[in-house]
Protein backbone atom coordinates (compact mmCIF):
# COMPACT_ATOMS: atom_id res chain seq x y z
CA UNK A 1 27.53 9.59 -101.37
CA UNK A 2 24.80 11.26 -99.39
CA UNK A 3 21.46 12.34 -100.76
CA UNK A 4 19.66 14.61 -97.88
CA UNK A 5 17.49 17.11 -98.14
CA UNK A 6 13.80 17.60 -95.52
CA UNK A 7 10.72 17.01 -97.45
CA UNK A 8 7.58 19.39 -96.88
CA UNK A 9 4.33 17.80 -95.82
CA UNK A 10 2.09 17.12 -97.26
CA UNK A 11 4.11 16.55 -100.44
CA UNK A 12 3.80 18.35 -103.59
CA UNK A 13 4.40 15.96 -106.25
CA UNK A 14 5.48 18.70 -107.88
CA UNK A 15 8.50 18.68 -106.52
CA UNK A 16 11.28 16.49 -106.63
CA UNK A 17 13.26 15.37 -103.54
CA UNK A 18 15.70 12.06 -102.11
CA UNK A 19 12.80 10.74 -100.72
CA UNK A 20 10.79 7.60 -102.21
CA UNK A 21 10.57 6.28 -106.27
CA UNK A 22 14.26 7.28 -106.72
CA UNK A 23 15.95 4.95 -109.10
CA UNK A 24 19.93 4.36 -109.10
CA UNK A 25 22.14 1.88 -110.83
CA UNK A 26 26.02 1.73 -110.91
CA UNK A 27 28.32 -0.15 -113.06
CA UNK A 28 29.74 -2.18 -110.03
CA UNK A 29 28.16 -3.39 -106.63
CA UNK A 30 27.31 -0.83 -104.49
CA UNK A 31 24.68 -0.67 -101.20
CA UNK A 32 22.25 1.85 -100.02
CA UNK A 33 20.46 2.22 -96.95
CA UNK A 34 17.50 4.28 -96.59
CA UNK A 35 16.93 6.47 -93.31
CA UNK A 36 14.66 9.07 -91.91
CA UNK A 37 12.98 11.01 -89.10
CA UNK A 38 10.62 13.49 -88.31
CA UNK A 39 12.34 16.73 -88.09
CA UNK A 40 10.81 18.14 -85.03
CA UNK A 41 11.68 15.34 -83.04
CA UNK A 42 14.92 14.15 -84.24
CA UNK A 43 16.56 10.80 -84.51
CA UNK A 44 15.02 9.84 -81.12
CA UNK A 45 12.25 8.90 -83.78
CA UNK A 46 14.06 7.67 -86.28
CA UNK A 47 13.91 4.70 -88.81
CA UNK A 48 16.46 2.99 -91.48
CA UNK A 49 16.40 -0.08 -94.27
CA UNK A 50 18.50 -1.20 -96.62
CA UNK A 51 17.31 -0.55 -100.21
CA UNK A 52 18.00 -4.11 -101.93
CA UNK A 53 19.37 -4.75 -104.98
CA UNK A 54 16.62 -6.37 -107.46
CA UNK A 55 17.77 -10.04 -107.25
CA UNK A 56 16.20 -9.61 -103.39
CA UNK A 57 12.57 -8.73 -105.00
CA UNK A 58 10.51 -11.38 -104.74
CA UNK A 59 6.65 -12.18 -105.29
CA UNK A 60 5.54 -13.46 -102.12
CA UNK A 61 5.98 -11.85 -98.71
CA UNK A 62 5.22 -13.40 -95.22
CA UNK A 63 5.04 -11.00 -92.57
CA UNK A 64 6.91 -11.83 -89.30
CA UNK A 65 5.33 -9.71 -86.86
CA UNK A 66 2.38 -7.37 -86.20
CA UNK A 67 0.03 -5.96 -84.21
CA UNK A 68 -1.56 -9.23 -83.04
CA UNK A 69 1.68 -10.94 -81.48
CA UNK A 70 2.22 -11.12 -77.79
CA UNK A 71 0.08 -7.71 -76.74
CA UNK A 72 3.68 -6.02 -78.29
CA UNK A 73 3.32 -2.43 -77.77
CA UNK A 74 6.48 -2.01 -79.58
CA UNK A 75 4.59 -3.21 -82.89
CA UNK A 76 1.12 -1.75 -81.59
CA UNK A 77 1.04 0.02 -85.17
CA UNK A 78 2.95 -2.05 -87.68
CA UNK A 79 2.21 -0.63 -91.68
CA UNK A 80 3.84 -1.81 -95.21
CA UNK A 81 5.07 -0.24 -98.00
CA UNK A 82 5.25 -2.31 -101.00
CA UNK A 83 6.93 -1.39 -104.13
CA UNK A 84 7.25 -2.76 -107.79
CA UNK A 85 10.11 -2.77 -110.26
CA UNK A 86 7.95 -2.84 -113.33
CA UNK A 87 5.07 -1.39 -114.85
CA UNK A 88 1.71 -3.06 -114.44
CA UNK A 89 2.41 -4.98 -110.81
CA UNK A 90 -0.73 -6.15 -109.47
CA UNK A 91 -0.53 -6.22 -105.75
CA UNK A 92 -2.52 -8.36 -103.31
CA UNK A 93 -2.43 -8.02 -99.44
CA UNK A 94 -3.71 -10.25 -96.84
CA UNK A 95 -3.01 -8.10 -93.78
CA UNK A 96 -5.10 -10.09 -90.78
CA UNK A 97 -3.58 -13.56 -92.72
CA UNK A 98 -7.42 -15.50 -92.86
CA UNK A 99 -6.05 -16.17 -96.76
CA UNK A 100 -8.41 -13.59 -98.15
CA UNK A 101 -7.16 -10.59 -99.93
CA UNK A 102 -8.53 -7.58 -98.01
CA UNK A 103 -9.93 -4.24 -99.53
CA UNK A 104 -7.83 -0.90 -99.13
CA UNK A 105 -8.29 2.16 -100.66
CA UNK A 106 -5.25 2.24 -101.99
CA UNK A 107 -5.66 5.42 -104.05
CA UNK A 108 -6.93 7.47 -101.49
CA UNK A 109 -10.57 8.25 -104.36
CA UNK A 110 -13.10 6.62 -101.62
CA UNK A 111 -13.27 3.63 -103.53
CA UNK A 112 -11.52 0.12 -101.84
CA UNK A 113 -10.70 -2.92 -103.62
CA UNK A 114 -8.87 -6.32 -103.08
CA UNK A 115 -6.18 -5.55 -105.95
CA UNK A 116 -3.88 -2.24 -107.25
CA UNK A 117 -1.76 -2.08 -110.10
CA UNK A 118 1.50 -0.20 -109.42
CA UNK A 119 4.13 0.77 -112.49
CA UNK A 120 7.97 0.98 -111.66
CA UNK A 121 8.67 3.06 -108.30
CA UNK A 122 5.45 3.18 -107.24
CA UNK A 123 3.70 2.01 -104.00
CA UNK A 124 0.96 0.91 -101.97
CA UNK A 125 0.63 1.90 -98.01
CA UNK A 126 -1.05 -0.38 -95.71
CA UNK A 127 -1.56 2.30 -92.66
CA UNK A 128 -1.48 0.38 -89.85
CA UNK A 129 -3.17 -3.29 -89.07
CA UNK A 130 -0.52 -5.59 -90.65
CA UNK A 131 -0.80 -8.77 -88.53
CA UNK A 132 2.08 -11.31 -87.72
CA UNK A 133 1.23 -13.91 -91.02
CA UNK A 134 -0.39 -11.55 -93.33
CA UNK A 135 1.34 -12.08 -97.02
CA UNK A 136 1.16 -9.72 -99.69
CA UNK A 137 1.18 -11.15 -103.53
CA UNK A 138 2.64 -9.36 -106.22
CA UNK A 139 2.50 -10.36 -110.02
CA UNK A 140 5.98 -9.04 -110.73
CA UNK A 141 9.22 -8.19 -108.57
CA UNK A 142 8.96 -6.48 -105.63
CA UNK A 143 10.06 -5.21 -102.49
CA UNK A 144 8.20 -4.58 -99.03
CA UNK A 145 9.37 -2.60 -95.88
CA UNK A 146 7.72 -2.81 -92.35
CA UNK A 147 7.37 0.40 -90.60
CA UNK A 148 6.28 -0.60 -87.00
CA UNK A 149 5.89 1.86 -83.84
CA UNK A 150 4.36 2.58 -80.08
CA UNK A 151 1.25 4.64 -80.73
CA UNK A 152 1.29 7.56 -78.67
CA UNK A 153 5.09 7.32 -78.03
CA UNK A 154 7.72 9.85 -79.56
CA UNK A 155 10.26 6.94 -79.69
CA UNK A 156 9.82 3.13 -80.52
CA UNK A 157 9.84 3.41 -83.82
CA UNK A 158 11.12 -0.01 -86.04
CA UNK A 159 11.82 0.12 -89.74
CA UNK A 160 11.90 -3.66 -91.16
CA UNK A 161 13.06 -4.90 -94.79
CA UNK A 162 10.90 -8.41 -95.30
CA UNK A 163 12.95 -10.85 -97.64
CA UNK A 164 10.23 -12.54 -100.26
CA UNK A 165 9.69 -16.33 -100.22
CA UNK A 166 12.59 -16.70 -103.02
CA UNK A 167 15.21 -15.43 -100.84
CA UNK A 168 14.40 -17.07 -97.21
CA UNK A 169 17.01 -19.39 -96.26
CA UNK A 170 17.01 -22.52 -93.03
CA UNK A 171 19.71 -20.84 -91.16
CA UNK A 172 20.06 -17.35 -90.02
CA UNK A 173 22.82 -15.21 -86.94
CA UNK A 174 22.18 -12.79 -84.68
CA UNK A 175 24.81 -10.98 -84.16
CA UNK A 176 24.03 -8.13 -82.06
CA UNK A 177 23.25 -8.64 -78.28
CA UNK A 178 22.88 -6.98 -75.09
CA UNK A 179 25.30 -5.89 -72.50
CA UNK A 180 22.10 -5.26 -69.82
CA UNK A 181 19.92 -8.20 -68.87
CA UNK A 182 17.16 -5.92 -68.42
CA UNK A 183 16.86 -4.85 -71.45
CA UNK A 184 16.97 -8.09 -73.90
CA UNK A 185 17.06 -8.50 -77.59
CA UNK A 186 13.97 -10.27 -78.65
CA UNK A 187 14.24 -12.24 -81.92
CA UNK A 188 11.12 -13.26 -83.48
CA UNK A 189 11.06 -16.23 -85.84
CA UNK A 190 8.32 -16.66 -88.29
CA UNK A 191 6.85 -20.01 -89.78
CA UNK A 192 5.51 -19.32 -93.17
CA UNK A 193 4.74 -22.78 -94.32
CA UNK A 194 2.17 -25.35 -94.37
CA UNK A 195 3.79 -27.41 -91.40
CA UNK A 196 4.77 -26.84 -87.86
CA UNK A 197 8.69 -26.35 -88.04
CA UNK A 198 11.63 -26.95 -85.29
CA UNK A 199 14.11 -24.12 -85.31
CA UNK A 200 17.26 -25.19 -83.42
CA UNK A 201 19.07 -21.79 -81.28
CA UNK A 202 22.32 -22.17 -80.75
CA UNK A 203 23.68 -19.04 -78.09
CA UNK A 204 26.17 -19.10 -75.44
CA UNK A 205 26.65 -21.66 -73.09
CA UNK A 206 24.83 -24.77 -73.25
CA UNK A 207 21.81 -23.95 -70.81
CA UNK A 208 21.24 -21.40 -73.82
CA UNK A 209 20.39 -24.16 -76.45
CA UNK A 210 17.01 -24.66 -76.96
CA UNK A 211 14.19 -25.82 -80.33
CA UNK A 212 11.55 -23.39 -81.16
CA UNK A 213 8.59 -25.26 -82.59
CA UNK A 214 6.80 -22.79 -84.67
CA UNK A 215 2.61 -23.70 -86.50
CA UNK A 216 2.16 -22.82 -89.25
CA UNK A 217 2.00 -19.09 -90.40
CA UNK A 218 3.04 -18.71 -86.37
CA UNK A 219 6.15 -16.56 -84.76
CA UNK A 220 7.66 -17.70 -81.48
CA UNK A 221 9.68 -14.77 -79.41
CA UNK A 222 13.37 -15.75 -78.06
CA UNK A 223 15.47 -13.48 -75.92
CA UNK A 224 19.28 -13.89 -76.73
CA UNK A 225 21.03 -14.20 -73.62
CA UNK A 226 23.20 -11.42 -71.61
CA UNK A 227 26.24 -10.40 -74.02
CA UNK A 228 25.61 -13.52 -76.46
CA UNK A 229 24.18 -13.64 -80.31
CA UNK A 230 22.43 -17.06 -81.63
CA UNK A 231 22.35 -19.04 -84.66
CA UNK A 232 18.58 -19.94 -85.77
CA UNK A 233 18.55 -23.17 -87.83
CA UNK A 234 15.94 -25.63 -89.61
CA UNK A 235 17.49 -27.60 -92.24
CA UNK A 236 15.64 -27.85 -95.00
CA UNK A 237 12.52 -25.10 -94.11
CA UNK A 238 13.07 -22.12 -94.97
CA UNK A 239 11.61 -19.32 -92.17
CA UNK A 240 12.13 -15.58 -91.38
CA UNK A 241 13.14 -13.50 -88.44
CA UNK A 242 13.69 -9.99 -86.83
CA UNK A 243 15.30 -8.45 -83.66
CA UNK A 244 13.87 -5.92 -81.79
CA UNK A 245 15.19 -4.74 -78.16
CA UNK A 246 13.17 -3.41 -74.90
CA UNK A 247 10.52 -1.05 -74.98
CA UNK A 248 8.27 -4.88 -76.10
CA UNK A 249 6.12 -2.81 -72.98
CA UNK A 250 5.92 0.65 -73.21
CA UNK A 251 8.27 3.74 -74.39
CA UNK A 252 12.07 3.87 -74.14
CA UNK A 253 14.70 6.41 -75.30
CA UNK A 254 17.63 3.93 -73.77
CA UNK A 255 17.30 1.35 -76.06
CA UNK A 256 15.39 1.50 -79.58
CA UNK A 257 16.05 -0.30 -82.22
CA UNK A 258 15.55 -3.39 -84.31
CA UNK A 259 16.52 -5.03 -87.73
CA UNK A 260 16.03 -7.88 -89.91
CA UNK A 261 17.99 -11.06 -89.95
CA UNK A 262 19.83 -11.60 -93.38
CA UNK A 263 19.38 -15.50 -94.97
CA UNK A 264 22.80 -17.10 -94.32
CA UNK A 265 22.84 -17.68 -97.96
CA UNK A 266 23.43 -13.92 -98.05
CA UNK A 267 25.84 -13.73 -96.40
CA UNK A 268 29.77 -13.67 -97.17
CA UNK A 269 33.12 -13.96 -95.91
């Protein structure tokens, strides 16, 4: 089932379209993905998640990347959406991760606070300055997406589901790879403990085989070799990570795209 339609901006609330706050529910397991692009420019520009089932919300999200990791261009503006599943949700964000809630004006009335109380579908938009170990807080289930880009660039545009605390796992696979060395997948693994961790890569070929030690609240880049995926493992400490490919440097319309890596625990045969 498709649900499509182009949504006028600025939005009238007035109006009801497949857009964000829709709630759905089946009697058997289904999935849903959530895309979309500016229409002027096309899917050059284009971004997709998957929409999670509720036993993914969580209450505590560490952010993997931002716009404070390795003078990345491709995450030059990196934003978050957070949204709750039940009324009264107090949210809490930490976006430059010093451990101190920061002040947004999350309704848009002139007035900024550390805290804002969503109900069920609703969300608050950090616009930009999301920084690789900022964690957001939220008093009930929840989910948060990543919406990263090149500023200035009509491409480069990353869409990013971030898995809360409760679901992380030790052990995660990249799958997909690249068939042109000079344009590498980048994987970026994220520490969001206490304590400096060892993450173990297994890729192709011995020479490929390397440990990642990762500080605290820190993310370490790897690029997967030519034509091979890796397996990312710490037993015992749970961490995140993400792929992105090329355009780390400036704008590309070759190769565009990025995702998150699901917890092996996730996965299934």
């Amino acid at each position: 089932v498709t649900l499509q339609n182009d949504v006028p901006l600025p939005r009238d609330p007035a109006n009801q379209f497949y857009d964000g706050r829709d709630k759905v529910a089946a009697t058997r397991g289904i999935v849903m993905t959530r895309a979309g692009w500016d229409t002027a420019l096309g899917t050059v520009h284009a971004g997709a998640v998957a929409a999670t089932d509720l036993s993914k919300y969580g209450t505590q999200f560490d952010i993997p990347i931002g716009e404070n990791i390795f003078s990345n261009e491709a995450f030059e503006y990196t934003a978050a959406s957070v949204q709750a599943s039940s009324d009264g949700t107090v949210v809490t964000i930490d976006s430059d991760g010093d451990g101190a809630p920061d002040a947004f004006d999350f309704d848009g009335d002139g007035s900024f606070t550390t805290s804002h109380v969503l109900d069920e579908g609703e969300t608050a938009y950090v616009n930009g300055g999301m920084n690789a170990g900022a964690k957001i807080e939220t008093s009930k289930p929840s989910q948060v997406h990543l919406l990263t880009g090149d500023i200035g660039s009509t491409v480069a545009g990353r869409w990013y589901e971030v898995f809360p605390e409760e679901v992380l796992d030790d052990e995660y696979v990249a799958a997909a790879q690249t068939t042109n060395a000079g344009n590498p997948v980048t994987i970026f693994v994220h520490n969001p403990n206490d304590s400096q961790i060892d993450v173990a890569v297994d890729a192709v070929g011995a020479a490929n085989d390397t440990i990642l030690s990762i500080v605290p609240g820190g993310t370490v880049a790897f690029n997967l070799p030519n034509g091979s995926g890796a397996q990312f493992t710490s037993p015992g400490n749970n961490f995140s990570a993400v792929s992105a490919t090329v355009a780390l440097a400036g704008a590309t319309n070759v190769y565009d795209w990025g995702y998150t890596l699901v917890p092996a625990s996730s996965l299934t045969s």
